[in-house]
N, C-alpha and C. Protein backbone atom coordinates (compact mmCIF):
# COMPACT_ATOMS: atom_id res chain seq x y z
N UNK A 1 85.72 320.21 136.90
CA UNK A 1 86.89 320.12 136.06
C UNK A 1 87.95 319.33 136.84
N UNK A 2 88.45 318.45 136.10
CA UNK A 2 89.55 317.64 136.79
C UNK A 2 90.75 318.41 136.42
N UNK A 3 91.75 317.82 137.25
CA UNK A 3 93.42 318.12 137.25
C UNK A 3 94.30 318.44 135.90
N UNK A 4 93.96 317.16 135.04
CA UNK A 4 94.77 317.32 133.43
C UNK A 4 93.67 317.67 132.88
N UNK A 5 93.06 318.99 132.71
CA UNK A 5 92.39 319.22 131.64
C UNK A 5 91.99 320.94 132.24
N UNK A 6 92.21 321.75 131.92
CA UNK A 6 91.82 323.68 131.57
C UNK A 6 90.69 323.59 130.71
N UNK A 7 89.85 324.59 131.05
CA UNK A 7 88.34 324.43 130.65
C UNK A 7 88.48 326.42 130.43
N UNK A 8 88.01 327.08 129.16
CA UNK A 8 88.11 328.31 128.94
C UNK A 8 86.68 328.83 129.09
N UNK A 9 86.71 329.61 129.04
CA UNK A 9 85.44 330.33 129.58
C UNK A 9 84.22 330.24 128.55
N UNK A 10 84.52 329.59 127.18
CA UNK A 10 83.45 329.12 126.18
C UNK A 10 83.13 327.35 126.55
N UNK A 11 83.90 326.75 127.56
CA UNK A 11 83.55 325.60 127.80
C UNK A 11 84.23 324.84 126.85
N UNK A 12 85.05 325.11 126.06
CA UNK A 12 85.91 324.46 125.25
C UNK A 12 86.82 323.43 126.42
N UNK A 13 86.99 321.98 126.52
CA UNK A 13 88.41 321.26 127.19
C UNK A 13 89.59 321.67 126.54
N UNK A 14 90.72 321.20 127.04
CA UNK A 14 91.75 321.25 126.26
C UNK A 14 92.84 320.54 127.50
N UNK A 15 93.40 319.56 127.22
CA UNK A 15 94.42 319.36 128.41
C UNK A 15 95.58 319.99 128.62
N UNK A 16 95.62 320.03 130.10
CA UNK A 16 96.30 320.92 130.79
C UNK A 16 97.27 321.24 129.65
N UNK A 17 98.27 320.53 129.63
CA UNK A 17 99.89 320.63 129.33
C UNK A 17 99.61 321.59 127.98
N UNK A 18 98.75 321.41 126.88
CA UNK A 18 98.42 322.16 125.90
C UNK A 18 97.96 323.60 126.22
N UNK A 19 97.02 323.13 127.13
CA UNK A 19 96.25 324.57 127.35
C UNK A 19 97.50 325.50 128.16
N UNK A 20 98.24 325.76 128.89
CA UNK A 20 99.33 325.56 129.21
C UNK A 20 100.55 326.80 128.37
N UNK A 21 100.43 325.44 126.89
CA UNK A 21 101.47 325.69 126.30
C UNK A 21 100.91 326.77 125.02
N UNK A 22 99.57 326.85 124.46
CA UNK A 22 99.13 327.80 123.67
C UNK A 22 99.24 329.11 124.26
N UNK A 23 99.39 330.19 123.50
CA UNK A 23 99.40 331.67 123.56
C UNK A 23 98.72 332.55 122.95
N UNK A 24 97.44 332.80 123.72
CA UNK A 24 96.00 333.34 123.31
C UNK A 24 96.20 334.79 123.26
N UNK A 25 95.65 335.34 122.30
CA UNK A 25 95.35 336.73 122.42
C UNK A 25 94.21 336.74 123.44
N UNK A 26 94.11 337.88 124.19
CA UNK A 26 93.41 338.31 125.04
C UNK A 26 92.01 338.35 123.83
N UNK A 27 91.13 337.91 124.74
CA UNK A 27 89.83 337.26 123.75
C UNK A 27 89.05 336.76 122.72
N UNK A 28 90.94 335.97 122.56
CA UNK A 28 90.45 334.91 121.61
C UNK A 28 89.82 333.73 122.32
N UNK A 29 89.16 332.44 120.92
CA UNK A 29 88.65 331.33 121.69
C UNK A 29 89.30 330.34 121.54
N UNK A 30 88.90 329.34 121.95
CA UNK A 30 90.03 327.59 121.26
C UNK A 30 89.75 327.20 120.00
N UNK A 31 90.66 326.77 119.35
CA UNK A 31 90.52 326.45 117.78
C UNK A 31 88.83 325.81 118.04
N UNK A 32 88.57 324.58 118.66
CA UNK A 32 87.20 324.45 118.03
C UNK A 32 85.85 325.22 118.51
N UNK A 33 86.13 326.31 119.65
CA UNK A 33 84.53 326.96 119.99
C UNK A 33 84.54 327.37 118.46
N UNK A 34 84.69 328.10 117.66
CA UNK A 34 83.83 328.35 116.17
C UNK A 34 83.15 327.47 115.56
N UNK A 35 84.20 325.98 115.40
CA UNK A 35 82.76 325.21 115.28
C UNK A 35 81.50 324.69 115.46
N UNK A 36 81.61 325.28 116.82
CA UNK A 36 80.46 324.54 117.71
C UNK A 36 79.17 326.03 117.37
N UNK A 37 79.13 326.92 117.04
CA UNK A 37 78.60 327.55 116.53
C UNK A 37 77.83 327.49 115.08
N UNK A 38 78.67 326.16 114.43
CA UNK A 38 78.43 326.33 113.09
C UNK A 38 77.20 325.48 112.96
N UNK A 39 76.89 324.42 113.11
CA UNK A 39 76.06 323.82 113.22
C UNK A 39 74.71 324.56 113.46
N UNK A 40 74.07 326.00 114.46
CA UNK A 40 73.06 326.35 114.76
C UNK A 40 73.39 327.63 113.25
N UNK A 41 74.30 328.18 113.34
CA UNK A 41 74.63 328.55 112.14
C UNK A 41 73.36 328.13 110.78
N UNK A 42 73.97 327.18 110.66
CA UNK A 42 74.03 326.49 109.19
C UNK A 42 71.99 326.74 109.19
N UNK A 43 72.02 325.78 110.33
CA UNK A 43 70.30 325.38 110.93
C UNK A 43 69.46 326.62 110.87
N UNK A 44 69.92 328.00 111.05
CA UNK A 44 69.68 329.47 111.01
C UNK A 44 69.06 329.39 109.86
N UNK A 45 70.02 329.21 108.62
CA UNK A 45 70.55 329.75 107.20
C UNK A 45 69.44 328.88 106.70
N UNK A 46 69.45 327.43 107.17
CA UNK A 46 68.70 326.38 106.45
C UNK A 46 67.26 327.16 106.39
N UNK A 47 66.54 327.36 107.39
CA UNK A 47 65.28 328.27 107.81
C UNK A 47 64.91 329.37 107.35
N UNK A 48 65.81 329.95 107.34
CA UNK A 48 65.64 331.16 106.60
C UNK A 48 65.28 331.27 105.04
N UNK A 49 66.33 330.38 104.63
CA UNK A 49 65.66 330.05 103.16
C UNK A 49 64.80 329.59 102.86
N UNK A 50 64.46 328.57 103.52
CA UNK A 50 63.06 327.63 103.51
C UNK A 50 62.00 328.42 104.04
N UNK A 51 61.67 329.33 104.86
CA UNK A 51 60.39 329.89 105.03
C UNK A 51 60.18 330.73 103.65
N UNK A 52 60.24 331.03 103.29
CA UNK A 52 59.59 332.03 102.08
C UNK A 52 59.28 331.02 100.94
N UNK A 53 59.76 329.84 100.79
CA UNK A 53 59.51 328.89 99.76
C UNK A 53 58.44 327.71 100.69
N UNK A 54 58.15 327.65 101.60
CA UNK A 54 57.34 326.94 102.23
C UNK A 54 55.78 328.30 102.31
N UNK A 55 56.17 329.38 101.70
CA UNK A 55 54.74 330.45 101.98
C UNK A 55 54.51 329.89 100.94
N UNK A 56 55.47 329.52 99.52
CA UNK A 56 54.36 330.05 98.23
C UNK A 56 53.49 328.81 97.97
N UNK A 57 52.49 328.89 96.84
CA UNK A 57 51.44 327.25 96.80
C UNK A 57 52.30 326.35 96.20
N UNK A 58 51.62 325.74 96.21
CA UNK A 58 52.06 324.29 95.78
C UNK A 58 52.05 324.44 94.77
N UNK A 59 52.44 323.40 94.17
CA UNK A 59 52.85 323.19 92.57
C UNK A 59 51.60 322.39 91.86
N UNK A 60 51.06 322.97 90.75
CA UNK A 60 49.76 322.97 90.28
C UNK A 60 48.81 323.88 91.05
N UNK A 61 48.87 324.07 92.07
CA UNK A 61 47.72 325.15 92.57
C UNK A 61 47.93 326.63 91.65
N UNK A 62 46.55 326.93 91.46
CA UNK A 62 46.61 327.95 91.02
C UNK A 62 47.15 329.68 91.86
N UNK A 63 48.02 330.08 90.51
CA UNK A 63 48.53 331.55 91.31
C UNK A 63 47.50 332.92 90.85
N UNK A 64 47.14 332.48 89.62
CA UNK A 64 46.00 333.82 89.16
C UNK A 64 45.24 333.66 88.09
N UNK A 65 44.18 333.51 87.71
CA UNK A 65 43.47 333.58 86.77
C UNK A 65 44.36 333.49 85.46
N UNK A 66 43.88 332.52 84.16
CA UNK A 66 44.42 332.60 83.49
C UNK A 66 44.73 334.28 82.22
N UNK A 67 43.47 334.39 83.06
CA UNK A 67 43.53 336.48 82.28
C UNK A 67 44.34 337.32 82.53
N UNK A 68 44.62 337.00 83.75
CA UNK A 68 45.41 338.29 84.49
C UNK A 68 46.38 337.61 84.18
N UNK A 69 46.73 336.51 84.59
CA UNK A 69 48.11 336.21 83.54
C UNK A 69 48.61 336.70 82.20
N UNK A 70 47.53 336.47 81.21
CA UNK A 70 48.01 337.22 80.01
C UNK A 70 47.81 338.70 79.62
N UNK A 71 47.59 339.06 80.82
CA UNK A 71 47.06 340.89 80.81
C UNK A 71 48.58 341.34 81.14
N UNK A 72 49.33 340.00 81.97
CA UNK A 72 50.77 340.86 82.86
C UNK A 72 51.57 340.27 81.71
N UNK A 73 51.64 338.93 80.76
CA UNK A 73 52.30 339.08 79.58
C UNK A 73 51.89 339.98 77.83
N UNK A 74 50.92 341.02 78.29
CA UNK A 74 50.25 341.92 76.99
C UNK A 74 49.60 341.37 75.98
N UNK A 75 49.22 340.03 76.37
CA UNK A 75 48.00 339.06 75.87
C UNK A 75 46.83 338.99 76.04
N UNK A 76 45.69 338.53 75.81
CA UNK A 76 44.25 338.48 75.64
C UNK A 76 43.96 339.57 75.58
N UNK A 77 42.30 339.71 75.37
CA UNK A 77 41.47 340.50 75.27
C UNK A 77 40.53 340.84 76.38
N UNK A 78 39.73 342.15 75.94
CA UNK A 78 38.34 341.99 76.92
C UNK A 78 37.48 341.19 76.22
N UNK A 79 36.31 341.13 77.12
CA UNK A 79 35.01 340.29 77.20
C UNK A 79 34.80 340.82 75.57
N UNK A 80 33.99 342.29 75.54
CA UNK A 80 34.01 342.62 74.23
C UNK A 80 34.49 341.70 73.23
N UNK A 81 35.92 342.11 73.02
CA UNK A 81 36.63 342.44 72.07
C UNK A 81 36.28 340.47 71.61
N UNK A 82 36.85 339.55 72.98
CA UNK A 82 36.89 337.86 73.13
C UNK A 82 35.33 337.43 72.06
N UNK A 83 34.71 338.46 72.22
CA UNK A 83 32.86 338.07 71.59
C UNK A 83 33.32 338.74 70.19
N UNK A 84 33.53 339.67 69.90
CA UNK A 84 33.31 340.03 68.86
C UNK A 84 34.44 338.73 67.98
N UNK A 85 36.20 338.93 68.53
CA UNK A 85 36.55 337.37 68.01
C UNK A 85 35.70 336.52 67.42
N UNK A 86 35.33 336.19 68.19
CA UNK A 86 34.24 334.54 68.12
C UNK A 86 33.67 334.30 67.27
N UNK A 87 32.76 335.86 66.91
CA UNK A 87 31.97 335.79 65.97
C UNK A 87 32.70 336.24 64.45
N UNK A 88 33.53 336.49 64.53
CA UNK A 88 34.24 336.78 63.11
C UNK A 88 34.79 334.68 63.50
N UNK A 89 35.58 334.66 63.96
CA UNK A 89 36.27 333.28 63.81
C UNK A 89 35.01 332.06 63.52
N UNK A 90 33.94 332.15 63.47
CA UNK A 90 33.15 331.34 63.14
C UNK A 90 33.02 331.09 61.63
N UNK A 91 33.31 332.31 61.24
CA UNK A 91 33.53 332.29 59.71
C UNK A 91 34.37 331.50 58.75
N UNK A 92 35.52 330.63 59.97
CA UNK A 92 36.18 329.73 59.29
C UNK A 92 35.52 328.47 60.13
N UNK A 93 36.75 327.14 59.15
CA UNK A 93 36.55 326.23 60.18
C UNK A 93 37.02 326.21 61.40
N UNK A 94 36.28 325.21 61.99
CA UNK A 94 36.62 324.81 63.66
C UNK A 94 38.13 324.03 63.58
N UNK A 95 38.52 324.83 64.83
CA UNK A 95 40.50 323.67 64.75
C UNK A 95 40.93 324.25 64.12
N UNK A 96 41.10 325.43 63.31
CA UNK A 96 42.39 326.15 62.26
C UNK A 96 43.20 326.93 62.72
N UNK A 97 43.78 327.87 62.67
CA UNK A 97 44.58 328.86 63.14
C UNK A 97 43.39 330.15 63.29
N UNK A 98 42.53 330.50 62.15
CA UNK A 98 41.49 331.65 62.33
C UNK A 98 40.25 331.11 63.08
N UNK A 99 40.20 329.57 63.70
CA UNK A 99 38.83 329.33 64.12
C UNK A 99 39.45 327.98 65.42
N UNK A 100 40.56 328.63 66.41
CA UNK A 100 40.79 327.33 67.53
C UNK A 100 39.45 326.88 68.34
N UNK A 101 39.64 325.82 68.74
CA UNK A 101 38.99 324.46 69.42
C UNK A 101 39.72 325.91 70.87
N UNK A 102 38.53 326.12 71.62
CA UNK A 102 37.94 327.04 72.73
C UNK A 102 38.04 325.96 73.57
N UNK A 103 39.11 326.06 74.46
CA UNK A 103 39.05 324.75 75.99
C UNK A 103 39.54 325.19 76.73
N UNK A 104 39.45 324.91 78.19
CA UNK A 104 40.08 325.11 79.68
C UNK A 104 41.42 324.74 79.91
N UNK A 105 42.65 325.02 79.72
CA UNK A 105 43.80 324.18 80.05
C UNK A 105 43.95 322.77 79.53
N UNK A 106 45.34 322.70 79.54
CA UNK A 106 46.04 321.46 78.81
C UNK A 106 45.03 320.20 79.08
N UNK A 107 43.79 320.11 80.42
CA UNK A 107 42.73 319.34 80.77
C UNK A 107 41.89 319.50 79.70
N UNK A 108 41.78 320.43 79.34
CA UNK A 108 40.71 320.79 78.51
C UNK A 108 40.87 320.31 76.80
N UNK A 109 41.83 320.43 76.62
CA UNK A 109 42.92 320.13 75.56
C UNK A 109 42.41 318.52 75.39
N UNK A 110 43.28 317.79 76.79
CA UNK A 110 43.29 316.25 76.49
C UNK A 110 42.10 315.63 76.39
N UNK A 111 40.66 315.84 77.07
CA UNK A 111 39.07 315.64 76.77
C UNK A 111 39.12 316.22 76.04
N UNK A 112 39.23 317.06 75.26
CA UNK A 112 38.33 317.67 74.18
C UNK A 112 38.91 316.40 72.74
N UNK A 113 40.51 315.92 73.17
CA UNK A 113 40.46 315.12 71.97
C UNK A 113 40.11 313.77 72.15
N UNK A 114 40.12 313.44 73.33
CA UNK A 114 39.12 312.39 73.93
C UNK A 114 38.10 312.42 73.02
N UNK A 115 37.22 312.96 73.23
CA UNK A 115 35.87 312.78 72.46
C UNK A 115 36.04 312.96 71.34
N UNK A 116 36.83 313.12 70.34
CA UNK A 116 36.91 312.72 68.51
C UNK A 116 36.97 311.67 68.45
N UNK A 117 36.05 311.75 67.26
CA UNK A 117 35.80 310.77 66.61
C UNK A 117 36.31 311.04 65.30
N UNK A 118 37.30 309.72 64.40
CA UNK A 118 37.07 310.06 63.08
C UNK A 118 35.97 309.74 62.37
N UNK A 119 35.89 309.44 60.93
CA UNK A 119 35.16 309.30 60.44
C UNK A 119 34.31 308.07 60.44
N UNK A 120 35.28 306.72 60.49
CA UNK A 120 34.72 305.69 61.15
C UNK A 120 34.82 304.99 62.38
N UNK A 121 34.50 306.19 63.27
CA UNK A 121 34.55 306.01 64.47
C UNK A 121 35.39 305.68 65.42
N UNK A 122 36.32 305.79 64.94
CA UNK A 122 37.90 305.41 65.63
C UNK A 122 38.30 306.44 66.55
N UNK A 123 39.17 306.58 67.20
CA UNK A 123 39.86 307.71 68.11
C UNK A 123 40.93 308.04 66.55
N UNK A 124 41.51 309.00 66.92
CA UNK A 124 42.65 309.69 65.79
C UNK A 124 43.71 309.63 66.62
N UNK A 125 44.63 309.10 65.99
CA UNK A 125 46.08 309.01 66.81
C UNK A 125 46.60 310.39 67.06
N UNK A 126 47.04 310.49 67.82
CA UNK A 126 46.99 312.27 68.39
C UNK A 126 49.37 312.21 68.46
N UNK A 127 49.25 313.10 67.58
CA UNK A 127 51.06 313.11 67.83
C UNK A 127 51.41 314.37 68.48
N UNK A 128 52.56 314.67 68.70
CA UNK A 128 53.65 315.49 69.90
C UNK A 128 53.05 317.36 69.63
N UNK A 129 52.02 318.10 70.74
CA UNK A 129 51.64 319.23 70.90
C UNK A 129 52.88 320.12 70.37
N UNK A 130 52.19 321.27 69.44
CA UNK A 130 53.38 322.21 69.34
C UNK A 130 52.83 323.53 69.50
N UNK A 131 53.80 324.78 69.67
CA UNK A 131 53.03 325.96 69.71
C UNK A 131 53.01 326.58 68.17
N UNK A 132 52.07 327.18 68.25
CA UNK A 132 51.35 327.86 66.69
C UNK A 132 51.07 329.25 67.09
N UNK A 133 52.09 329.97 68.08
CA UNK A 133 51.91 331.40 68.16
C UNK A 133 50.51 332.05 68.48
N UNK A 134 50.54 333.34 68.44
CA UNK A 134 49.07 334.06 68.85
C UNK A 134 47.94 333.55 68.19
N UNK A 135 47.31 333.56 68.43
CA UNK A 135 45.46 332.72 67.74
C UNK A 135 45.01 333.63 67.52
N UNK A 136 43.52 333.48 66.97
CA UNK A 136 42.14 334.13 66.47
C UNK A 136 41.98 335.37 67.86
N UNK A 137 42.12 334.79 68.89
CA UNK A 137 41.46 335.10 70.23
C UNK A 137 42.57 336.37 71.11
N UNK A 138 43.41 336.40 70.42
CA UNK A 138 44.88 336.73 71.20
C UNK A 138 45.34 336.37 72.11
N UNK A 139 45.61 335.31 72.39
CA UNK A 139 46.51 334.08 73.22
C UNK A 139 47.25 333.07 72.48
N UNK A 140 47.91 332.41 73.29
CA UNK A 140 48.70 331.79 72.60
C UNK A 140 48.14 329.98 71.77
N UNK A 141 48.28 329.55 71.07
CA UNK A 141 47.36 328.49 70.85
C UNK A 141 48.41 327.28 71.00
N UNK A 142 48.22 326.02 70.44
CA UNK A 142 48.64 324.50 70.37
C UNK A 142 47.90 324.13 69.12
N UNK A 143 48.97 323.63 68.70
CA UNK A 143 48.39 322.45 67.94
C UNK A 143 48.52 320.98 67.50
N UNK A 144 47.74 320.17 67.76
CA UNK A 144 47.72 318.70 67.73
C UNK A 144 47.80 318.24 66.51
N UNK A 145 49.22 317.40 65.66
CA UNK A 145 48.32 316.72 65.05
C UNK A 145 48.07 315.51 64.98
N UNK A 146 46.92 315.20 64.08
CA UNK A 146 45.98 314.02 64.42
C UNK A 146 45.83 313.27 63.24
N UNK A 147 45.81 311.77 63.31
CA UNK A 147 46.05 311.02 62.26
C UNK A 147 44.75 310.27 62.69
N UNK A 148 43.63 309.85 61.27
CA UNK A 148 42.59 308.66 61.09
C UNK A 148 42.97 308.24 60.08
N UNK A 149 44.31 307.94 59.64
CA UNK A 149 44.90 306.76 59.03
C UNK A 149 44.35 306.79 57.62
N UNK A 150 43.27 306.04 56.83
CA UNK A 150 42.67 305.97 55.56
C UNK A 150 41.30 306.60 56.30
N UNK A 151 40.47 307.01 56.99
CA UNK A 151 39.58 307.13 57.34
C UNK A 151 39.75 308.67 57.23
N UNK A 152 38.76 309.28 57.35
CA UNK A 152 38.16 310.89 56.98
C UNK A 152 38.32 311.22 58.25
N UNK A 153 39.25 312.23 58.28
CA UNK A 153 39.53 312.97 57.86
C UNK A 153 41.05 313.01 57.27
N UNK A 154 41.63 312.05 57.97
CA UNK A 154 42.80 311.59 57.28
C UNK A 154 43.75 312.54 58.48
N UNK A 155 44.87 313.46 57.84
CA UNK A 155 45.81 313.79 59.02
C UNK A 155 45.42 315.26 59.13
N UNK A 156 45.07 316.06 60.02
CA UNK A 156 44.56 316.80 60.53
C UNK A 156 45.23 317.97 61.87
N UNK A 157 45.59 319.51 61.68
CA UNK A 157 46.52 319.89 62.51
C UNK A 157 45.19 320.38 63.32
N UNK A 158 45.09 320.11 64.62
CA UNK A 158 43.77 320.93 65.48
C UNK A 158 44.50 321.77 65.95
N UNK A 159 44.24 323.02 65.61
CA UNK A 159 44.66 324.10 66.97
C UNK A 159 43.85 324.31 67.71
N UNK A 160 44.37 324.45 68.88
CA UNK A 160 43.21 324.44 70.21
C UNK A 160 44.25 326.05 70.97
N UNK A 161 43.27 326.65 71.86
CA UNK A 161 43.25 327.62 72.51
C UNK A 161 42.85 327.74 74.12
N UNK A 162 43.43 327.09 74.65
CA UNK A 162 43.56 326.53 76.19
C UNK A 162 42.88 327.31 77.14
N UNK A 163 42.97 329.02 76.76
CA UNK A 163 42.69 329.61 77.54
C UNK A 163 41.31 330.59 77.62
N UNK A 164 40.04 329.23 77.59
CA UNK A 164 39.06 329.55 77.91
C UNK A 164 38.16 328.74 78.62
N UNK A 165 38.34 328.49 80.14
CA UNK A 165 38.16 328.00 81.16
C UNK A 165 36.32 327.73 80.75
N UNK A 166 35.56 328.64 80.91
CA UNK A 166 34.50 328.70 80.88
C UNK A 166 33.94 327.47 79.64
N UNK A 167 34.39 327.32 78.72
CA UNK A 167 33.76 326.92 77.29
C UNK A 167 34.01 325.53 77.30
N UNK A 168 32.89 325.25 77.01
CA UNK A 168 33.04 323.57 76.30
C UNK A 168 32.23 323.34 74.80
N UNK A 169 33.42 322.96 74.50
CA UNK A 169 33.29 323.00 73.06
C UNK A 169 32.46 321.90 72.39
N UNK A 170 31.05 322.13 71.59
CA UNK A 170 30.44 320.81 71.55
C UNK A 170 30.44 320.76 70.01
N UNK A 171 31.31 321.20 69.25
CA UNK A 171 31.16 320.85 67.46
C UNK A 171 32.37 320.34 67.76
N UNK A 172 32.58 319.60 66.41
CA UNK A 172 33.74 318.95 66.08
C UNK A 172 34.33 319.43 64.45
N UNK A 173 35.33 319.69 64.37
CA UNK A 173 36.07 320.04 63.11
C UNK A 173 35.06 319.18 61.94
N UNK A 174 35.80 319.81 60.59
CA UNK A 174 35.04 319.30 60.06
C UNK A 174 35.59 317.61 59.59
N UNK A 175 34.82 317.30 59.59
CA UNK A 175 34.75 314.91 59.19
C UNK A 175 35.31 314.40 60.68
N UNK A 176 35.15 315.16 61.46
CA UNK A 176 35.21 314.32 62.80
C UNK A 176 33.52 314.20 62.97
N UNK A 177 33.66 313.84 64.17
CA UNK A 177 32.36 313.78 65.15
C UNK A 177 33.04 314.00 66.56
N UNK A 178 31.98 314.23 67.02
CA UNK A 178 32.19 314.10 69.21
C UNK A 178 31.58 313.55 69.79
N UNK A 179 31.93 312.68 70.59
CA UNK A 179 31.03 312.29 72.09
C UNK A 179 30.23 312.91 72.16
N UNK A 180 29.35 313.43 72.63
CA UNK A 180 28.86 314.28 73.63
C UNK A 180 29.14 313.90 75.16
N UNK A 181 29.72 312.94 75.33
CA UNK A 181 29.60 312.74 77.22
C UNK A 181 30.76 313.69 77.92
């Protein structure tokens, strides 16, 4: 420590004549030691928040089965109950509200209309997904609709039912066709 300059026991400078002339309570510090704290402060706070959001997955990774998901919102069914569905919903057409297009997620959704065909073989212009409430299945459904212009089937609402991972759906509503690939 040089001559013009008092050095306090936090290592704060301050020159003499000031240091001097201030009037400290007995263990106070210099106006800036608090700041010099703030900085590891802040860096603390920053960390702290960020570890618990750096545990959870990533975004798109899966957090739980799409079942147990709708078991914790009082949706779907059992295995049972999903079969016995099926087989009553066959009784209508395919794509309706009593008979959804059975697919894996919004993936499942976009291939499955991939492969329509209209009537003369065209793709069907596919317009803006909406929700259509509980389904055949007890989940929640979508529905597409779909335009083949003058061609058969003409404009067409598909409801589809996202949440059946397992299934690939190989009929097509009725006056479409499908890929098979």
């Amino acid at each position: 420590m040089n001559n013009w300059a008092a050095r306090d026991g936090l290592g704060c400078t301050a020159p003499l004549l000031y240091a001097e002339t201030i009037e400290r309570a007995p263990g106070a510090r210099w106006p800036g030691a608090m700041m010099r704290g703030f900085p590891l402060f802040s860096m603390l706070l920053a960390l702290a928040v960020a570890a618990p959001a750096s545990a959870q997955s990533k975004i798109g990774e899966r957090t739980a089965p799409p079942e147990d998901v709708l078991g914790m919102l009082g949706l779907g069914v059992s295995d049972e109950e999903l079969d016995r569905a099926v087989a009553e919903a066959a009784a209508f057409p395919l794509g309706t509200e009593k008979n959804p297009v059975r697919v894996g997620g919004p993936d499942g959704e976009r291939a499955y209309i991939a492969r329509l065909r209209c009537g003369d073989g065209s793709r069907p212009k596919v317009g803006q997904r909406g929700n259509a409430g509980v389904g055949a299945f007890g989940t929640i459904v979508d529905v597409y609709p779909l335009d083949c212009g003058n061609s058969a089937p003409g404009r067409f609402a598909l409801v589809m039912d996202m949440y059946h991972e397992e299934h690939k759906e190989k009929n097509a509503p009725a006056g479409f066709t499908i890929d098979p690939s």
